[in-house]
Protein backbone atom coordinates (compact mmCIF):
# COMPACT_ATOMS: atom_id res chain seq x y z
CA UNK A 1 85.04 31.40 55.15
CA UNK A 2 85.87 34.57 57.02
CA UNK A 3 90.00 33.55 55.63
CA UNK A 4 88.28 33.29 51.83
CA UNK A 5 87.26 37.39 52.21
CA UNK A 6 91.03 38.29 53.97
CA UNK A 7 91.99 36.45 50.58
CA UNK A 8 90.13 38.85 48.94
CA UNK A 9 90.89 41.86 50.34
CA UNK A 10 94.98 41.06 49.99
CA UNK A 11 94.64 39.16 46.61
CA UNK A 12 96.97 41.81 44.50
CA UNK A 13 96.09 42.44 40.37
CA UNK A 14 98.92 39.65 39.58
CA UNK A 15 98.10 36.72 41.72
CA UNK A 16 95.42 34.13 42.58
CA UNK A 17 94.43 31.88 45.61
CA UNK A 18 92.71 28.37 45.50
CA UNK A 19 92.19 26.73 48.35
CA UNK A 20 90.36 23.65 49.70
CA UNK A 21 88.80 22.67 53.20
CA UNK A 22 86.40 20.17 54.67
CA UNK A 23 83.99 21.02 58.07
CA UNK A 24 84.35 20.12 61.60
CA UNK A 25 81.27 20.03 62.70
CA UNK A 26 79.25 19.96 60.57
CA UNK A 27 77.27 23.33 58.98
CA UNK A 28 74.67 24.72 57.04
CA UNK A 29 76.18 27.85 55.11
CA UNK A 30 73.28 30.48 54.07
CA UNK A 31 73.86 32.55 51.32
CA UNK A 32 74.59 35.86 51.55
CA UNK A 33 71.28 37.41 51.02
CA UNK A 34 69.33 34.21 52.15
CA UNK A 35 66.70 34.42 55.25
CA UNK A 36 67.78 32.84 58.51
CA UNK A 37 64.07 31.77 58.51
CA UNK A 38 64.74 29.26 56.47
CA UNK A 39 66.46 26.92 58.85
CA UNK A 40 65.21 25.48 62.44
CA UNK A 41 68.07 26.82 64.44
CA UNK A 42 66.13 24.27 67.04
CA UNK A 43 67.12 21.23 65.28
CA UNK A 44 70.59 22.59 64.43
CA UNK A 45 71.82 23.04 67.82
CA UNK A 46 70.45 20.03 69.04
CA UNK A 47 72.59 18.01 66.40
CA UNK A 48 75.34 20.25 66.90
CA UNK A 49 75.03 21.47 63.46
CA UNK A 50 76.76 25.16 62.98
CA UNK A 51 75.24 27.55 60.64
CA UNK A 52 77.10 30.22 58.83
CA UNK A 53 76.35 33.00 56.12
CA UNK A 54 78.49 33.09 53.08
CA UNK A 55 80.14 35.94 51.81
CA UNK A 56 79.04 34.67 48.22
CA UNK A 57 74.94 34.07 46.84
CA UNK A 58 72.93 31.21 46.16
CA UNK A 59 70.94 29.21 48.94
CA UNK A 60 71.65 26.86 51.64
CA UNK A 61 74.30 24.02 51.60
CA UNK A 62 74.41 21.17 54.44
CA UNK A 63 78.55 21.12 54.39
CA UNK A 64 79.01 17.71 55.25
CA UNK A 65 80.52 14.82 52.96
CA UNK A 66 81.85 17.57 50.67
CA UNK A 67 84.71 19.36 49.91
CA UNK A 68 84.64 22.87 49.53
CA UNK A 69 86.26 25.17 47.04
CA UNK A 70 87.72 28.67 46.78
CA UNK A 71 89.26 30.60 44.32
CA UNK A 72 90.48 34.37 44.88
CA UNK A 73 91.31 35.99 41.39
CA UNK A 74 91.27 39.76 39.60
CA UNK A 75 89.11 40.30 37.04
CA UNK A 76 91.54 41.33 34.70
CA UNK A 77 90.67 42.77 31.25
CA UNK A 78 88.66 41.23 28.41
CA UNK A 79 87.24 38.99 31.02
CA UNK A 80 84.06 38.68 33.34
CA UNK A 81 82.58 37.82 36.31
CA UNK A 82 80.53 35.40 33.64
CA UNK A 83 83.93 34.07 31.98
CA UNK A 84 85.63 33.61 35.35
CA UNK A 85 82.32 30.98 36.15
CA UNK A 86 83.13 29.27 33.49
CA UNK A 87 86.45 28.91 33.72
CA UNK A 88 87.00 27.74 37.57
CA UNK A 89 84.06 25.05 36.78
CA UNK A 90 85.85 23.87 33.88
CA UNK A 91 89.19 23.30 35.36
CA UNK A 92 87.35 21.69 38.29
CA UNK A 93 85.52 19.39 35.75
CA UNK A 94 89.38 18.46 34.46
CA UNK A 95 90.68 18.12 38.26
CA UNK A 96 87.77 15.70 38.63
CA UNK A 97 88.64 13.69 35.72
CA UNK A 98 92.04 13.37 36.70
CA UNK A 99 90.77 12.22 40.11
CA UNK A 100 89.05 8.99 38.58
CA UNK A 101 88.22 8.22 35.18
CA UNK A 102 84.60 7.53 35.93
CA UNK A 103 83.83 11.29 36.06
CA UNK A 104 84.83 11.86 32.57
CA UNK A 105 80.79 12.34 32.00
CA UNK A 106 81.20 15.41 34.21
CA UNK A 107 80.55 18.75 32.29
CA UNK A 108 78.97 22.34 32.48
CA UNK A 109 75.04 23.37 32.56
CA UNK A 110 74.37 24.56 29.13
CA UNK A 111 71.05 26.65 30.27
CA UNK A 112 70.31 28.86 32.95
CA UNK A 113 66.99 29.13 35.30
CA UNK A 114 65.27 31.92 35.99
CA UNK A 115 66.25 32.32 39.12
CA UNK A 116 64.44 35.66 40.05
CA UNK A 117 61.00 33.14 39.74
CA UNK A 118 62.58 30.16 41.36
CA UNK A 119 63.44 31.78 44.26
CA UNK A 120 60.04 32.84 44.81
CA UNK A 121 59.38 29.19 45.36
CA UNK A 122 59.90 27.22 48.63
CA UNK A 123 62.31 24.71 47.12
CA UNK A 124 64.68 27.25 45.92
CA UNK A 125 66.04 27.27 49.99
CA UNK A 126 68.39 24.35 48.57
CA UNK A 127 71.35 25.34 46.90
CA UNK A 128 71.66 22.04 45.23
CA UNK A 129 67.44 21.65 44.34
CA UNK A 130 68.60 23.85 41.08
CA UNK A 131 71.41 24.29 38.38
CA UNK A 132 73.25 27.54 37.23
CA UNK A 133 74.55 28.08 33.79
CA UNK A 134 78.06 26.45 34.18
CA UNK A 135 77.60 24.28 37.10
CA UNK A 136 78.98 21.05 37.00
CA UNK A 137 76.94 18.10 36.77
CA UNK A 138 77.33 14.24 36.09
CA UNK A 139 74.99 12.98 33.47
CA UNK A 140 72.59 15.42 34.07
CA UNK A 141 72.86 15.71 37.90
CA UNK A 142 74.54 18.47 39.64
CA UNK A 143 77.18 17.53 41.30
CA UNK A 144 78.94 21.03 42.25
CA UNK A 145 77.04 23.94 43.64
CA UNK A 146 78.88 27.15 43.02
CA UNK A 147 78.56 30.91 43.79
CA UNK A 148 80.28 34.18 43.44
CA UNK A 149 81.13 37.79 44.84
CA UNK A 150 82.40 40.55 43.59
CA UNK A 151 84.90 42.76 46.02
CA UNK A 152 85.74 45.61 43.66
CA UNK A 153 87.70 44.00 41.23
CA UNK A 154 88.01 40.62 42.89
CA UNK A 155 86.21 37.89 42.22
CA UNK A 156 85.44 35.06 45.34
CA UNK A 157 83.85 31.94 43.94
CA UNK A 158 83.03 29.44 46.63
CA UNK A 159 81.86 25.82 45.96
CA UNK A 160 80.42 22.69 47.21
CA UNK A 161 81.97 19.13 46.08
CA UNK A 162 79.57 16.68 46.83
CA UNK A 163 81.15 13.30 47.73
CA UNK A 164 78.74 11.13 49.64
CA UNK A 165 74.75 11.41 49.88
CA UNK A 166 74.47 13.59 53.68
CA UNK A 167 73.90 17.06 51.43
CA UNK A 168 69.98 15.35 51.68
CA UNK A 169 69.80 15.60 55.38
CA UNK A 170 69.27 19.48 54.89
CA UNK A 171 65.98 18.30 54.70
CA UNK A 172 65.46 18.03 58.63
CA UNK A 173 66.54 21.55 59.34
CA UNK A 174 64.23 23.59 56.75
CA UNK A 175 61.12 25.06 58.06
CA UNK A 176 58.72 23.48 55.58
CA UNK A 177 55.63 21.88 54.72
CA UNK A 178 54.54 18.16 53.86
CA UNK A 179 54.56 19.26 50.42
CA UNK A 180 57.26 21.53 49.71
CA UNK A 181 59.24 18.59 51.59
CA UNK A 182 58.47 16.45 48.96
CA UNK A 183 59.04 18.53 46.20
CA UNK A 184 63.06 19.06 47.59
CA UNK A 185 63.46 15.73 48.20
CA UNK A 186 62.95 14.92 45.12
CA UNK A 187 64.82 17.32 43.62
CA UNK A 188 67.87 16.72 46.23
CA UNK A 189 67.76 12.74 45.05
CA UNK A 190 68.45 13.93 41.45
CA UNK A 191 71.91 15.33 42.48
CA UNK A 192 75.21 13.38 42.10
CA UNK A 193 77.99 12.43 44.71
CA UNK A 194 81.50 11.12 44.08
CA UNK A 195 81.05 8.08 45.74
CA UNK A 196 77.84 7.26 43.98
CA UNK A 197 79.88 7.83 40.82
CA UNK A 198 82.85 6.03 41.38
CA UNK A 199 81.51 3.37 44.25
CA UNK A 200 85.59 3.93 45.95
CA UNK A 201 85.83 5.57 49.36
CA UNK A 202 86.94 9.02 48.97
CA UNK A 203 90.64 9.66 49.06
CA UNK A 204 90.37 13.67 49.53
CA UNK A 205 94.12 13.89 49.44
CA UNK A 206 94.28 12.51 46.31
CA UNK A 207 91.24 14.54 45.11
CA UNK A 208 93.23 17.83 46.33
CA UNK A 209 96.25 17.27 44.24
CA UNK A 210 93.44 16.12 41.08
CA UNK A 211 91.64 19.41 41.68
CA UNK A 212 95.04 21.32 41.60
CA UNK A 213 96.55 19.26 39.00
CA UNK A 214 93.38 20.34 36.91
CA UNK A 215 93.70 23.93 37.67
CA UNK A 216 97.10 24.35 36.56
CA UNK A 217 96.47 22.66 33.54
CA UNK A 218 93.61 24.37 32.88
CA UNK A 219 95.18 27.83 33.29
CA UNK A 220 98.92 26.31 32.42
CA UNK A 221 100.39 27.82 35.33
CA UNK A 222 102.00 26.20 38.80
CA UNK A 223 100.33 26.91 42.43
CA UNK A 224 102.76 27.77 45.37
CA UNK A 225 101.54 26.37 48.74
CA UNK A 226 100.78 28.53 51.37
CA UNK A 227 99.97 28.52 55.25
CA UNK A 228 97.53 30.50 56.83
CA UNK A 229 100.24 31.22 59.23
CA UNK A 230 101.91 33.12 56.37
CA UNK A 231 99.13 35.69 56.22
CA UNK A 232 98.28 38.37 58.99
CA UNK A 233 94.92 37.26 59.77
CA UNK A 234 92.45 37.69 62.46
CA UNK A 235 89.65 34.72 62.32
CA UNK A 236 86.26 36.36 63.07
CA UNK A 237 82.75 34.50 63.38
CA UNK A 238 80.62 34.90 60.54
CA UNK A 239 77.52 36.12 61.85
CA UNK A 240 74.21 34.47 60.40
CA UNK A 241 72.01 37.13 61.75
């Protein structure tokens, strides 16, 4: 995550990145203004679980059997931090269509929590135990958790593509109550997974070229590959604290 905000702090007013990654090992992400308190660092270390802040909001994502998502881009003019949601969810929903035709249910939250009352609430600690305005879901469960930050005028949206069920094991490493772990639980077994959806093992390199197919589509435009060896960059540990 530390190479998505270099991406951000070279991305120049005519260009874009999108890029794609899976974890090794394991890691809970925090979001960027989220308490470390949340999490038993205890139980994380002892299952050799990393934990990470992001450079981008929202709450805390078990980064697992998932694929994660980030796009780099200006705001340019006439458009929005709002409009630019929008938009990278709905040429994800297209990328996922193109990946299997049982996701053509996917589509965009039409309403919007209030989110400065939900996170007074325990269960808001979850990323994925709530649904932002544009977030993708499948037939009413979410199915991609996405968040944002703005670096001047660039935009970094980061995102989490569920694809198998191991998002729910968050549930061991929160500091919480009998109740409250009920209450997440629940709301964690009303999100939606890829393989749930489509019952086929996951061919990620087939869901890479989908999700880029669907981009330029979306945007009508044509993605040159890069290396990270092509970019002078320093990797730096994100620091949690």
């Amino acid at each position: 995550m530390s190479f998505d905000i270099h991406l951000s702090e070279i991305c120049k007013n005519n260009e874009a990145f999108f890029r794609v990654y899976r974890w090794e090992p394991y890691c809970i992400s925090l979001g960027l203004n989220q308490n470390k308190e949340a999490i038993d660092t205890v139980k994380t270390e002892y299952d050799k679980i990393d934990i990470v802040r992001r450079p981008t909001g929202g709450r805390a994502i078990l980064h697992a059997e998932e694929l994660t998502y980030a796009v780099v881009m200006p705001v340019v003019q006439n458009s929005s931090p709002q409009n630019i949601y929008k938009e990278i969810n709905s040429a994800l929903a297209l990328g996922l269509k193109i990946y299997d035709k049982n996701l053509s249910a996917v589509e965009l939250e039409s309403s919007q929590p209030n989110f400065r009352e939900f996170y007074k609430d325990k269960k808001s600690d979850v990323c994925f135990a709530a649904s932002a305005k544009s977030e993708l879901k499948y037939k009413g469960r979410k199915l991609v958790g996405s968040a944002q930050h703005k670096f001047e005028n660039i935009i970094l949206q980061h995102g989490s593509i569920l694809c198998g069920d191991f998002h729910k094991k968050i549930i061991n490493y929160l500091r919480i109550s009998g109740e409250d772990r009920r209450l997440i639980l629940e709301l964690l077994n009303q999100t939606a997974d890829l393989y749930s959806i489509t019952h086929k093992k996951i061919d990620y390199e087939h869901l890479v070229k989908s999700l880029k197919e669907g981009f330029e589509l979306y945007y009508k435009m044509k993605f040159k590959n890069a290396n990270i060896k092509d970019f002078s960059f320093i990797e730096n540990e994100l620091s949690y604290s």
